[in-house]
C-alpha atoms as a PDB file:
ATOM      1  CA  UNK A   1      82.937  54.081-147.096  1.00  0.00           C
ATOM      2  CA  UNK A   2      86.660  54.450-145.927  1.00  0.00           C
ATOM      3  CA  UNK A   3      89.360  51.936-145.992  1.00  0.00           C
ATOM      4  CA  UNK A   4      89.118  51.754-142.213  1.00  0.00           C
ATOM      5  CA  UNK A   5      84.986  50.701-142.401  1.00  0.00           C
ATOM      6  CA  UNK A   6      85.541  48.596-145.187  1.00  0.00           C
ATOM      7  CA  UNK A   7      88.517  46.483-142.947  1.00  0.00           C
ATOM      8  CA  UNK A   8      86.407  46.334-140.121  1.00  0.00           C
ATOM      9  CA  UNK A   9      83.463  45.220-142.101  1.00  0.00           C
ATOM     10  CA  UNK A  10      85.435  42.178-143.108  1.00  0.00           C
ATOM     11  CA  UNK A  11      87.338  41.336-139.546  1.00  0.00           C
ATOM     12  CA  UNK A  12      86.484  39.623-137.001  1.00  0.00           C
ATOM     13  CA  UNK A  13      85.264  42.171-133.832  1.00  0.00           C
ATOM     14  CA  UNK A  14      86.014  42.021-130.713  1.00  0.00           C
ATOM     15  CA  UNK A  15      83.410  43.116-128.078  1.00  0.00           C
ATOM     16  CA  UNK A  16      84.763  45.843-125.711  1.00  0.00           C
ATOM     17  CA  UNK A  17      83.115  44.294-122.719  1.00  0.00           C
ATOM     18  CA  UNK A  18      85.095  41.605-120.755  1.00  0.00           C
ATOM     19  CA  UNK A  19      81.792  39.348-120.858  1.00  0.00           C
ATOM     20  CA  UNK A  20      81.708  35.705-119.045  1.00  0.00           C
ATOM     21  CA  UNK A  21      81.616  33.148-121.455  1.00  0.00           C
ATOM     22  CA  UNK A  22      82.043  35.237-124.596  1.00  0.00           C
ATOM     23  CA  UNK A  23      82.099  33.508-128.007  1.00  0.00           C
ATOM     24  CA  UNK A  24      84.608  35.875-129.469  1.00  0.00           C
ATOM     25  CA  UNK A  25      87.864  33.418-129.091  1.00  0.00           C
ATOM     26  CA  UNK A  26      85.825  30.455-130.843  1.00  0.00           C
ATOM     27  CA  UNK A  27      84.082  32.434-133.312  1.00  0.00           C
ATOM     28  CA  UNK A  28      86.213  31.109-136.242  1.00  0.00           C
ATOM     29  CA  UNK A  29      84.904  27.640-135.459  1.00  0.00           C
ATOM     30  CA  UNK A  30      80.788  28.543-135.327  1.00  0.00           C
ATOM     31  CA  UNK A  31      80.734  31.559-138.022  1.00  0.00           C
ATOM     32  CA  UNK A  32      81.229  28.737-140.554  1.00  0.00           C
ATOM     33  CA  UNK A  33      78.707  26.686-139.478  1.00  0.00           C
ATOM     34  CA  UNK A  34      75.890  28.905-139.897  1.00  0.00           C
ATOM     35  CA  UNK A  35      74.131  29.157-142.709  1.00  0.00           C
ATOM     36  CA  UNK A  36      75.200  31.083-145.433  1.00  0.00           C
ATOM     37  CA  UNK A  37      72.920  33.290-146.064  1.00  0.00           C
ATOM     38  CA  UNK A  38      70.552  34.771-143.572  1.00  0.00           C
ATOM     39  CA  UNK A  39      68.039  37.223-143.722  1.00  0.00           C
ATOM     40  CA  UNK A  40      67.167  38.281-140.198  1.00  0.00           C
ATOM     41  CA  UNK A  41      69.376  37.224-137.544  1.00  0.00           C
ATOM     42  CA  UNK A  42      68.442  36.795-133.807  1.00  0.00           C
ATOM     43  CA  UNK A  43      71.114  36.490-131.094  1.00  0.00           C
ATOM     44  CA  UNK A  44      68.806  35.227-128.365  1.00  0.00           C
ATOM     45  CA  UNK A  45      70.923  35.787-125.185  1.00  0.00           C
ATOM     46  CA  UNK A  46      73.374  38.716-126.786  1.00  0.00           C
ATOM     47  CA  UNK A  47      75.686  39.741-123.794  1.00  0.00           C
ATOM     48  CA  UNK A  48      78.495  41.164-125.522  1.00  0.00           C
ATOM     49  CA  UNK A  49      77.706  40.639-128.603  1.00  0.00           C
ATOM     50  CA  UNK A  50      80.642  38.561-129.972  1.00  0.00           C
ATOM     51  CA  UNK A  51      78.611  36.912-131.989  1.00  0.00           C
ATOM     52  CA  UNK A  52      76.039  39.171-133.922  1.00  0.00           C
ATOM     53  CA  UNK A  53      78.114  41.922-134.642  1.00  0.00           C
ATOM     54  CA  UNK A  54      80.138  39.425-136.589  1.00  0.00           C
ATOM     55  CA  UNK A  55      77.437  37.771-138.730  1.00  0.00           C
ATOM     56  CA  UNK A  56      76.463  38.425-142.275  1.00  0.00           C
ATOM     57  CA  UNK A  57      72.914  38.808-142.247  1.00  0.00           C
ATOM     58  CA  UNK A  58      70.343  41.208-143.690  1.00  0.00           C
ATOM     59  CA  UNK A  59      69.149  42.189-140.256  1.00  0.00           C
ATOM     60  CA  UNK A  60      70.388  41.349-136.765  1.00  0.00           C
ATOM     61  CA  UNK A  61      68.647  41.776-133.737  1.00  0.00           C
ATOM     62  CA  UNK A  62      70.576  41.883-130.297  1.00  0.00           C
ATOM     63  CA  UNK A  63      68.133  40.588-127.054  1.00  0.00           C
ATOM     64  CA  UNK A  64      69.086  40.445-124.060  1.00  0.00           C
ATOM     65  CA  UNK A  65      66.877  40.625-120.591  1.00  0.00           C
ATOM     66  CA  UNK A  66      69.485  42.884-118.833  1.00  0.00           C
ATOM     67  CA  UNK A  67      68.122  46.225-120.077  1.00  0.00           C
ATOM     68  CA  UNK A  68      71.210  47.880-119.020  1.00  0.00           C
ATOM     69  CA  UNK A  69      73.165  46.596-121.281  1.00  0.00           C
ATOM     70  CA  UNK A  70      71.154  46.593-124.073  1.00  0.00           C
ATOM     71  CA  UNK A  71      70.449  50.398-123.489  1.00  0.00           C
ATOM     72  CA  UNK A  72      74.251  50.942-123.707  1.00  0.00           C
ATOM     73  CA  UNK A  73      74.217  49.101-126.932  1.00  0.00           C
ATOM     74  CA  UNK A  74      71.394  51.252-128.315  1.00  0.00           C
ATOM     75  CA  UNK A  75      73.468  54.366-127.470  1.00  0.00           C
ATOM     76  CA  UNK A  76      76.961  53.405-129.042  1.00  0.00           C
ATOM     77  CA  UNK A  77      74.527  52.699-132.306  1.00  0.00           C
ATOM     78  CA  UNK A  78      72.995  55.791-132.274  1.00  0.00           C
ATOM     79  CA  UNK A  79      75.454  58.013-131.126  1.00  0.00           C
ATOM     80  CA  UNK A  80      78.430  60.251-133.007  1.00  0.00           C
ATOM     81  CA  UNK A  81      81.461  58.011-132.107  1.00  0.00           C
ATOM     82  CA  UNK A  82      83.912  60.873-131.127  1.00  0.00           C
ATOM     83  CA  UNK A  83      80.673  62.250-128.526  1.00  0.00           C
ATOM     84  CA  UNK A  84      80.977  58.556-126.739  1.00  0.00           C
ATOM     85  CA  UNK A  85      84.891  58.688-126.591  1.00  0.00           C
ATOM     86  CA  UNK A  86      84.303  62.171-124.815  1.00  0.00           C
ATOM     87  CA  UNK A  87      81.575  61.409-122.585  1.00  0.00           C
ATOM     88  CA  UNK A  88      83.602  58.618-121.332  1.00  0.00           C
ATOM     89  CA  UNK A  89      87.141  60.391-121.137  1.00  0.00           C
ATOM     90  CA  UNK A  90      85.187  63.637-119.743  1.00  0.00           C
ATOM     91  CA  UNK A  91      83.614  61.166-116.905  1.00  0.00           C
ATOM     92  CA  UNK A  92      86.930  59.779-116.246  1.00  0.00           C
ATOM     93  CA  UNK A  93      88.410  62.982-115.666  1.00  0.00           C
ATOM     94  CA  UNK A  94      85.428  64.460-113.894  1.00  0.00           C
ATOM     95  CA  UNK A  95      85.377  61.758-111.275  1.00  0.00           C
ATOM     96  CA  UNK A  96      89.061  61.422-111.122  1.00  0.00           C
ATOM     97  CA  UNK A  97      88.931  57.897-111.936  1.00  0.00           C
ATOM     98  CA  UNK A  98      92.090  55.737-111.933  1.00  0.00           C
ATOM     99  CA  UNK A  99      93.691  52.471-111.871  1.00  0.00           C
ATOM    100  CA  UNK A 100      94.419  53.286-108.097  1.00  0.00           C
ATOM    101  CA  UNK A 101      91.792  55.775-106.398  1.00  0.00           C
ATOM    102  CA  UNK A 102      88.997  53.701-104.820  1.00  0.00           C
ATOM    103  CA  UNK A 103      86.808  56.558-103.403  1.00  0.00           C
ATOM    104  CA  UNK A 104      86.714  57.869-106.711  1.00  0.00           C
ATOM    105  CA  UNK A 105      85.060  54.715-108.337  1.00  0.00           C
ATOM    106  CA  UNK A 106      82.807  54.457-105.050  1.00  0.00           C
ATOM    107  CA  UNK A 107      81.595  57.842-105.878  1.00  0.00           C
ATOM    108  CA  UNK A 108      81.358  57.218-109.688  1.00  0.00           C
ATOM    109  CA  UNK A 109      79.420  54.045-108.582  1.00  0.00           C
ATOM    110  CA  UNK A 110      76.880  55.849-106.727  1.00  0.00           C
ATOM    111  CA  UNK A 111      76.390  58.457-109.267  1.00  0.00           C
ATOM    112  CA  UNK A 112      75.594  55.734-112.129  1.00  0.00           C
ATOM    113  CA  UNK A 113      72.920  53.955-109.845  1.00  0.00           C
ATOM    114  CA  UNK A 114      71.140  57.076-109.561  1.00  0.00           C
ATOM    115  CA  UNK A 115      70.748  58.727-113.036  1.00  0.00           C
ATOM    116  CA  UNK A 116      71.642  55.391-114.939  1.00  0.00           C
ATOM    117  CA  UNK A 117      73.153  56.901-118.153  1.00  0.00           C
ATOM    118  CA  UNK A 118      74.146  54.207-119.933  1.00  0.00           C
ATOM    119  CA  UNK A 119      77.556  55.206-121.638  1.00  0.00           C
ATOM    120  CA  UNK A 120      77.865  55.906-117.511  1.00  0.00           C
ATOM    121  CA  UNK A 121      77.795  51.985-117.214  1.00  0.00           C
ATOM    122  CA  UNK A 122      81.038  51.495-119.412  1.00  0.00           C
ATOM    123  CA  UNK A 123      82.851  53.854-117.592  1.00  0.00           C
ATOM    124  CA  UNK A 124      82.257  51.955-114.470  1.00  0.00           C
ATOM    125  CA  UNK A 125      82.425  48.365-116.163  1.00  0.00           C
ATOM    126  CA  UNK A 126      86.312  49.470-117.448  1.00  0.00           C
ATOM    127  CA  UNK A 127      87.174  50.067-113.323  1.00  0.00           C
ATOM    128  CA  UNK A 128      85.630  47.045-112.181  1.00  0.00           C
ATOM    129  CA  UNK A 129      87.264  44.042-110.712  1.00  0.00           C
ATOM    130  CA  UNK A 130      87.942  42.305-114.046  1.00  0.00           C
ATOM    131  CA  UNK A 131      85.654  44.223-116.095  1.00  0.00           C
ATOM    132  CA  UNK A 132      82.888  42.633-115.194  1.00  0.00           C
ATOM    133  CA  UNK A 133      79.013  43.145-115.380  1.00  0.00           C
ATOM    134  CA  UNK A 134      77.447  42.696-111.909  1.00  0.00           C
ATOM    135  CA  UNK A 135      73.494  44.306-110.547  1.00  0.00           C
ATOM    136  CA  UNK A 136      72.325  43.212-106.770  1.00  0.00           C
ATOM    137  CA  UNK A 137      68.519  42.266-106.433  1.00  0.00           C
ATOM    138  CA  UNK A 138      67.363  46.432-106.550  1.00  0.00           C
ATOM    139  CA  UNK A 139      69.287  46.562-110.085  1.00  0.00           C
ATOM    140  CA  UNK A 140      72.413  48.684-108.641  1.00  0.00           C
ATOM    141  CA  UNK A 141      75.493  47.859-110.360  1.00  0.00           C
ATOM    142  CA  UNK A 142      78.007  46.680-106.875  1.00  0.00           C
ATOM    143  CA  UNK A 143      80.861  44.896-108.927  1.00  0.00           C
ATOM    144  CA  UNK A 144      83.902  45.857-106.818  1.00  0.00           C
ATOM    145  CA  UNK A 145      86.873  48.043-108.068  1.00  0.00           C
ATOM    146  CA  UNK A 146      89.490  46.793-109.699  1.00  0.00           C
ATOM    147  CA  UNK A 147      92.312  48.509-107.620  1.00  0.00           C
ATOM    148  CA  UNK A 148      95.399  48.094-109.744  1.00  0.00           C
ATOM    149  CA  UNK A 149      94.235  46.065-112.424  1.00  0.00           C
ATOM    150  CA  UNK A 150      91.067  47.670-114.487  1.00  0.00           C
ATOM    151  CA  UNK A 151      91.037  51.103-116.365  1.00  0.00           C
ATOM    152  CA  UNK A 152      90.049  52.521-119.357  1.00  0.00           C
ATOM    153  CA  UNK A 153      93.225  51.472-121.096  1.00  0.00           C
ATOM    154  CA  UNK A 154      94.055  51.485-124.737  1.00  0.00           C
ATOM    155  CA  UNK A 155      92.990  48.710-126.148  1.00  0.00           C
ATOM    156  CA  UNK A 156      89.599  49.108-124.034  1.00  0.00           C
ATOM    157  CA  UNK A 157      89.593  52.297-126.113  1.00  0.00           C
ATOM    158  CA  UNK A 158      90.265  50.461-129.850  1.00  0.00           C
ATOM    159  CA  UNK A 159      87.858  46.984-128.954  1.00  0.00           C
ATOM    160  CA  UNK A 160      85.214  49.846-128.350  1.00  0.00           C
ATOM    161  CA  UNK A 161      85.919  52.431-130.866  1.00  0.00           C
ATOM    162  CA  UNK A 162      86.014  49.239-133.899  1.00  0.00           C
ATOM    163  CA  UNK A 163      83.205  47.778-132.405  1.00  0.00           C
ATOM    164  CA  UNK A 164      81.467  50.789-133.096  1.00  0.00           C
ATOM    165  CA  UNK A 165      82.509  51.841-136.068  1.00  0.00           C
ATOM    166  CA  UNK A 166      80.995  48.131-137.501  1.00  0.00           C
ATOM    167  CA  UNK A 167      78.231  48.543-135.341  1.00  0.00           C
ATOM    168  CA  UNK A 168      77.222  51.471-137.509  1.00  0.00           C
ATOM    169  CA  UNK A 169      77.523  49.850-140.555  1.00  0.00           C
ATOM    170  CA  UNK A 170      74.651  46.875-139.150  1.00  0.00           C
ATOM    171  CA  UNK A 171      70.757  47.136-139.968  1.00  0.00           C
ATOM    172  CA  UNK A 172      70.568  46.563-136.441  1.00  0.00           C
ATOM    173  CA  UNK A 173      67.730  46.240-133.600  1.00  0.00           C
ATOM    174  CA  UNK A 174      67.774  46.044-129.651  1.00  0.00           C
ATOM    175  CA  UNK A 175      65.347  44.102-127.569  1.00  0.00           C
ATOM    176  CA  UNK A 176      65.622  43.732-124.223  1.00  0.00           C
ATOM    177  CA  UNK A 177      63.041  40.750-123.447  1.00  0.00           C
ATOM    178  CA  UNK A 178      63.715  37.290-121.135  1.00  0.00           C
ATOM    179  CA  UNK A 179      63.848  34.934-124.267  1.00  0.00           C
ATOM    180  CA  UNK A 180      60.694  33.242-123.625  1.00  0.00           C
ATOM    181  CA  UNK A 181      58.916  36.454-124.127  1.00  0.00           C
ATOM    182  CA  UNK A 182      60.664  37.009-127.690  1.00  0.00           C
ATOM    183  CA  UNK A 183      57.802  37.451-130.609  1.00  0.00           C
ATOM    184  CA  UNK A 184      59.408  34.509-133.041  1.00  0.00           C
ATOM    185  CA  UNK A 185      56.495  34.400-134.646  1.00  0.00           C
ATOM    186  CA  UNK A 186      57.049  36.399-138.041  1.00  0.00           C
ATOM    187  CA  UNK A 187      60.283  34.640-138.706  1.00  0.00           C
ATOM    188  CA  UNK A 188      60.404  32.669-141.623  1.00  0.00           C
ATOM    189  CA  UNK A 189      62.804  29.800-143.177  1.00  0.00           C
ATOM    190  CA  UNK A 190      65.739  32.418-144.137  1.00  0.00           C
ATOM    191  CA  UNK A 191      65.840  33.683-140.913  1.00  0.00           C
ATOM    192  CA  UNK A 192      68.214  32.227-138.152  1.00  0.00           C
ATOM    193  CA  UNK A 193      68.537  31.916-134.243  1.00  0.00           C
ATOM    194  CA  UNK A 194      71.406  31.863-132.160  1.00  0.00           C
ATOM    195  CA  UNK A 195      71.123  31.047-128.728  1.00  0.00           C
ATOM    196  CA  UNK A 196      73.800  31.194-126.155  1.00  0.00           C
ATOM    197  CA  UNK A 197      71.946  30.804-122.749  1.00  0.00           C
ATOM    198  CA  UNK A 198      73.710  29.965-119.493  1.00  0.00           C
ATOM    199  CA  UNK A 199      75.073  26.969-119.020  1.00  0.00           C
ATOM    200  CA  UNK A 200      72.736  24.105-116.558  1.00  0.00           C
ATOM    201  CA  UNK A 201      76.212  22.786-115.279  1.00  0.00           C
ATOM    202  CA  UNK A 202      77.984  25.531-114.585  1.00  0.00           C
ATOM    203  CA  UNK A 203      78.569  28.397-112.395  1.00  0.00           C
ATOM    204  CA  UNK A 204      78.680  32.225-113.245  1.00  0.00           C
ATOM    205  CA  UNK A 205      77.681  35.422-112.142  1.00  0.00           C
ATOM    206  CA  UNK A 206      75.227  35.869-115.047  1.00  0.00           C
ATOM    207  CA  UNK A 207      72.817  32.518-114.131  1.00  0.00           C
ATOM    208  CA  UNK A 208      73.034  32.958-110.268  1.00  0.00           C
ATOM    209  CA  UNK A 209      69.325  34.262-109.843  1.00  0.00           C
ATOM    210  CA  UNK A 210      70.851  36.852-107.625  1.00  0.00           C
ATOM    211  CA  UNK A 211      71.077  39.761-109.682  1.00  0.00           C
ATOM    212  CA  UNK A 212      67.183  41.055-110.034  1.00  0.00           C
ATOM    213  CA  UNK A 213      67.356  39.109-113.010  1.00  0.00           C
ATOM    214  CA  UNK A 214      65.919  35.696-113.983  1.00  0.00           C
ATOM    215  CA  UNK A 215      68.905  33.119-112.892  1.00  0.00           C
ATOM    216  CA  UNK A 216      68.944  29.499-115.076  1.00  0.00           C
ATOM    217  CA  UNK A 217      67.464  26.367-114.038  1.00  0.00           C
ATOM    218  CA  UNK A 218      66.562  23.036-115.337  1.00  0.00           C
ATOM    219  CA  UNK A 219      63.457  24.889-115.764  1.00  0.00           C
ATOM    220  CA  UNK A 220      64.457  27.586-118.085  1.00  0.00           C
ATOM    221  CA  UNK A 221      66.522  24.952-119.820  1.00  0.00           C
ATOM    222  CA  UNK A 222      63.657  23.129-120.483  1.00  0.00           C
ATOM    223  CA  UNK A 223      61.248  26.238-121.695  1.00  0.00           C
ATOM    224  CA  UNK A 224      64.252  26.988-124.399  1.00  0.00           C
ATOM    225  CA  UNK A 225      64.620  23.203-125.722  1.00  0.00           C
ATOM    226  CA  UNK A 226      61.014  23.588-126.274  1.00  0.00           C
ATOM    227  CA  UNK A 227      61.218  27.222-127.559  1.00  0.00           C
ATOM    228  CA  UNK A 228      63.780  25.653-130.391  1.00  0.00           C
ATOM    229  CA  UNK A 229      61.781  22.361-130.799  1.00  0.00           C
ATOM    230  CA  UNK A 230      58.885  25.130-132.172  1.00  0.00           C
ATOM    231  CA  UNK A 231      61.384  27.182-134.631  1.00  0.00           C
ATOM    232  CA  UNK A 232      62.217  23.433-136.111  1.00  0.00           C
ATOM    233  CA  UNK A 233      58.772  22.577-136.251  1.00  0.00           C
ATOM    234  CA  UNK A 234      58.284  26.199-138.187  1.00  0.00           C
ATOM    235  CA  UNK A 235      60.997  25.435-140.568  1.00  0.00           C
ATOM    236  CA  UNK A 236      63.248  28.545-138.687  1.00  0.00           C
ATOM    237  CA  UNK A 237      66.900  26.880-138.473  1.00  0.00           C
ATOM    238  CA  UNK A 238      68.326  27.548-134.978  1.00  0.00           C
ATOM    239  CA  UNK A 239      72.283  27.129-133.379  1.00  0.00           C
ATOM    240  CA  UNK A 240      72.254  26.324-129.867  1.00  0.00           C
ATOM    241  CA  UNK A 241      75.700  26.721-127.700  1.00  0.00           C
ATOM    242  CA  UNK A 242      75.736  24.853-124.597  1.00  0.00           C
ATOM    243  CA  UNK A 243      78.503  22.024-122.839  1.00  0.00           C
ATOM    244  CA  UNK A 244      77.311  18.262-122.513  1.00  0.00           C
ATOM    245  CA  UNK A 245      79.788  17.967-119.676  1.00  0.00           C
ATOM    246  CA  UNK A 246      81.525  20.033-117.306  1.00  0.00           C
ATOM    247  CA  UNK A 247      83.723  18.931-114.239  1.00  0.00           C
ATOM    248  CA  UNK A 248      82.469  15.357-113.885  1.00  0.00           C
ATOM    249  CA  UNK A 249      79.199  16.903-114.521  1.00  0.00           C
ATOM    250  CA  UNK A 250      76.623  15.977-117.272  1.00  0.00           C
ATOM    251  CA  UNK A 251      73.753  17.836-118.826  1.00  0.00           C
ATOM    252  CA  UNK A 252      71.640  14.434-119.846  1.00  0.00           C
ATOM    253  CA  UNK A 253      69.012  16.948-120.059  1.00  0.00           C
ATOM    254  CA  UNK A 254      70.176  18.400-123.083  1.00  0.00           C
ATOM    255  CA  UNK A 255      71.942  14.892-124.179  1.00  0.00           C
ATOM    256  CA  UNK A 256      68.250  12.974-123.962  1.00  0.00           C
ATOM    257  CA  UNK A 257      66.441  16.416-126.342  1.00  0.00           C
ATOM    258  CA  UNK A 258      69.258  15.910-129.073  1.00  0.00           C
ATOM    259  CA  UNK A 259      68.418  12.280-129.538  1.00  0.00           C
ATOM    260  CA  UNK A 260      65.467  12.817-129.264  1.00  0.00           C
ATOM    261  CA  UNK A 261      64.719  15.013-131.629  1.00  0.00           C
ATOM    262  CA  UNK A 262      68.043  14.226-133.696  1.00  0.00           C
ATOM    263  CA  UNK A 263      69.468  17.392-133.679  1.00  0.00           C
ATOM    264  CA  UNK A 264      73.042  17.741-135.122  1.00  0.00           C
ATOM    265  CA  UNK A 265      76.248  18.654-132.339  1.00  0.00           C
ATOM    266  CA  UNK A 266      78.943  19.814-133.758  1.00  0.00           C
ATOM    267  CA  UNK A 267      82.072  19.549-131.103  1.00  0.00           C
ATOM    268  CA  UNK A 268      84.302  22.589-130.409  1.00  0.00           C
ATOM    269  CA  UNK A 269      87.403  23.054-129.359  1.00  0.00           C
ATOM    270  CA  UNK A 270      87.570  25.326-126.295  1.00  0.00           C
ATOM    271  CA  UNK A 271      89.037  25.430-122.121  1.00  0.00           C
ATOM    272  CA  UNK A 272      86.768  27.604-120.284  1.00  0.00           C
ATOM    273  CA  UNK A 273      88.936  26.751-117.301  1.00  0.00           C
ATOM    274  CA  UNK A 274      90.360  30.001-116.754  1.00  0.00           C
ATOM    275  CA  UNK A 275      87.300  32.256-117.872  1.00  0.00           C
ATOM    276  CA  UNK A 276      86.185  32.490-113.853  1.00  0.00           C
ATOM    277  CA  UNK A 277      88.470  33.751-111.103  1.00  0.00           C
ATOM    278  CA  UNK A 278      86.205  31.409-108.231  1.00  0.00           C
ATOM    279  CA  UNK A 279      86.826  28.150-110.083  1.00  0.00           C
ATOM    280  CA  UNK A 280      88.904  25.705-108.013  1.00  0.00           C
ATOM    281  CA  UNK A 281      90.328  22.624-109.368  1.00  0.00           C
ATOM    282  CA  UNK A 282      91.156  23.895-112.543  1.00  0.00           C
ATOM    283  CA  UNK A 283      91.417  21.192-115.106  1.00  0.00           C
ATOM    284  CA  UNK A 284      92.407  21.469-118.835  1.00  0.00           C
ATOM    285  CA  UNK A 285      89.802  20.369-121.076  1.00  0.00           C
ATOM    286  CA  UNK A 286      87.278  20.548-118.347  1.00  0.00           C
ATOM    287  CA  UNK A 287      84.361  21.198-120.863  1.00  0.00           C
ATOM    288  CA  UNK A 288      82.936  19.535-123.683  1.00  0.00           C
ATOM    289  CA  UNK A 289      81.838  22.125-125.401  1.00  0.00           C
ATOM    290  CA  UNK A 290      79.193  21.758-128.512  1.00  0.00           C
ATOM    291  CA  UNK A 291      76.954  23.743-131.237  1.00  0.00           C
ATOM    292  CA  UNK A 292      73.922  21.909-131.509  1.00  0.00           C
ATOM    293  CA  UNK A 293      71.725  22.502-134.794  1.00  0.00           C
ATOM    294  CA  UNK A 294      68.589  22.014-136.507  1.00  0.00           C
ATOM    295  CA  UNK A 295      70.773  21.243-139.621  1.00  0.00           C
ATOM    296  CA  UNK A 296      73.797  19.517-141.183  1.00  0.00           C
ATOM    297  CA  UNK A 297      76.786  22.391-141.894  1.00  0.00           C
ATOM    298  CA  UNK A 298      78.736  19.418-142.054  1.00  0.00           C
ATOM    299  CA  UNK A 299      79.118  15.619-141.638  1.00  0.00           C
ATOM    300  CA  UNK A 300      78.436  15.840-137.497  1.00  0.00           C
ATOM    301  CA  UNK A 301      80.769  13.361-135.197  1.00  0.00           C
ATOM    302  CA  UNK A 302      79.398  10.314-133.405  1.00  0.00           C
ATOM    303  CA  UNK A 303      76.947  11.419-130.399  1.00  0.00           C
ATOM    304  CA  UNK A 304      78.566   9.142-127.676  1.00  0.00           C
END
């Protein structure tokens, strides 16, 4: 192993997609409260992976139910890392992409929506209006351009190229299943959950419903409280990120299952506030934002 994989392999990574409500910012605060050691890892709801391709764990598997993504995962891990730098430069070049040409992206857009190569779908994420990840109800990707603002710049081009480069170095797997269709059933007590669903009370492009995909609802809420009231009963420790309270608003959904069931929250510090370009009335500390386990990492503050 080189110097380079061995720094890496001890840093913390930085997904190279720009993904709504990443975990990568507060990862020093949750990495230490999971357990310590871990044998199979699952990181339920995976989006950009901020989170599993940091853990220390035997065996990680990234889910998530938007197969596009996950398919572009399964390519970086498989693939030479100078063959997806050239794809993607080669693409860039091909299509005359820029920071400025519109028809170009159009074009580009059109292309990907047709023969859906997925190293194709980071190409067009890095010229979309703030990077960002967005499929209409037939699956095409229609996230706008990102006229003067989005390319594939350079530190696009080192985010992705470390990412990778640990990626490699991870006995990893990629599922691609809604998470109540995820096989838990041969995990075992040394083995360890993560889920990071969307959040009840609040707003984002990823729990609309309006993407093809399955949007979030009380409903699904409910299905995963249950999902992680099973693991507990099965011994499987589980970390669950979510905010009690949001705007004025209050998840007593989620509030009523913890006591309930006298779970463990564990506060963290964090201002989504600025993490969505629609949000209005901007307020600092806006969200009380909490890891919720099956477990005590540590003596847990008062539940108010």
């Amino acid at each position: 192993m080189s110097i380079t994989e061995v720094k890496i392999r001890n840093e913390i990574i930085k997904s190279p997609l720009n993904y709504i409500g990443g975990k990568y910012k507060i990862l020093p605060q949750i990495l230490p409260l999971f357990p310590k050691s871990i044998n199979t890892f699952i990181d339920l709801f995976a989006g950009g992976c901020n989170v599993g391709i940091n853990v220390k764990a035997n065996k990680i598997i990234f889910n998530d139910n938007l197969i596009y993504l996950i398919d572009f995962f399964k390519t970086i891990h498989q693939q030479n890392l100078d063959i997806t730098i050239n794809h993607i430069t080669n693409r860039i070049e091909e299509f005359n992409l820029s920071i400025t040409n519109e028809t170009a992206y159009k074009n580009f857009r059109d292309f990907y929506n047709e023969t859906r190569n997925p190293l194709d779908l980071f190409v067009l994420i890095a010229y979309s209006f703030n990077h960002q990840i967005r499929f209409n109800n037939s699956h095409k990707f229609n996230n706008p351009f990102g006229k003067n603002r989005s390319s594939f710049n350079a530190t696009m081009k080192y985010n992705l190229e470390k990412f990778i480069i640990k990626l490699k170095t991870i006995n990893a797997e990629f599922t691609n299943l809604n998470f109540d269709k995820f096989d838990f059933n041969s995990l075992k007590s040394n083995d360890f959950v993560y889920a990071d669903p969307p959040y009840l009370i609040t707003t984002g492009t990823y729990n609309d419903g309006k993407r093809g995909f399955t949007g979030w609802n009380e409903q699904e809420e409910k299905k995963l409280l249950q999902i992680l009231n099973e693991l507990n009963n099965n011994n499987v420790k589980f970390a669950l990120s979510n905010v009690i309270k949001h705007k004025g608003k209050t998840n007593h959904l989620l509030l009523d299952w913890i006591r309930e069931f006298g779970y463990t929250i564990n506060y963290i510090k964090k201002n989504y506030a600025n993490s969505n370009y629609q949000t209005k009335n901007r307020e600092k500390n806006g969200s009380l934002e909490v890891l919720i386990t099956n477990y005590k990492p540590y003596k847990p503050a008062t539940l108010f």
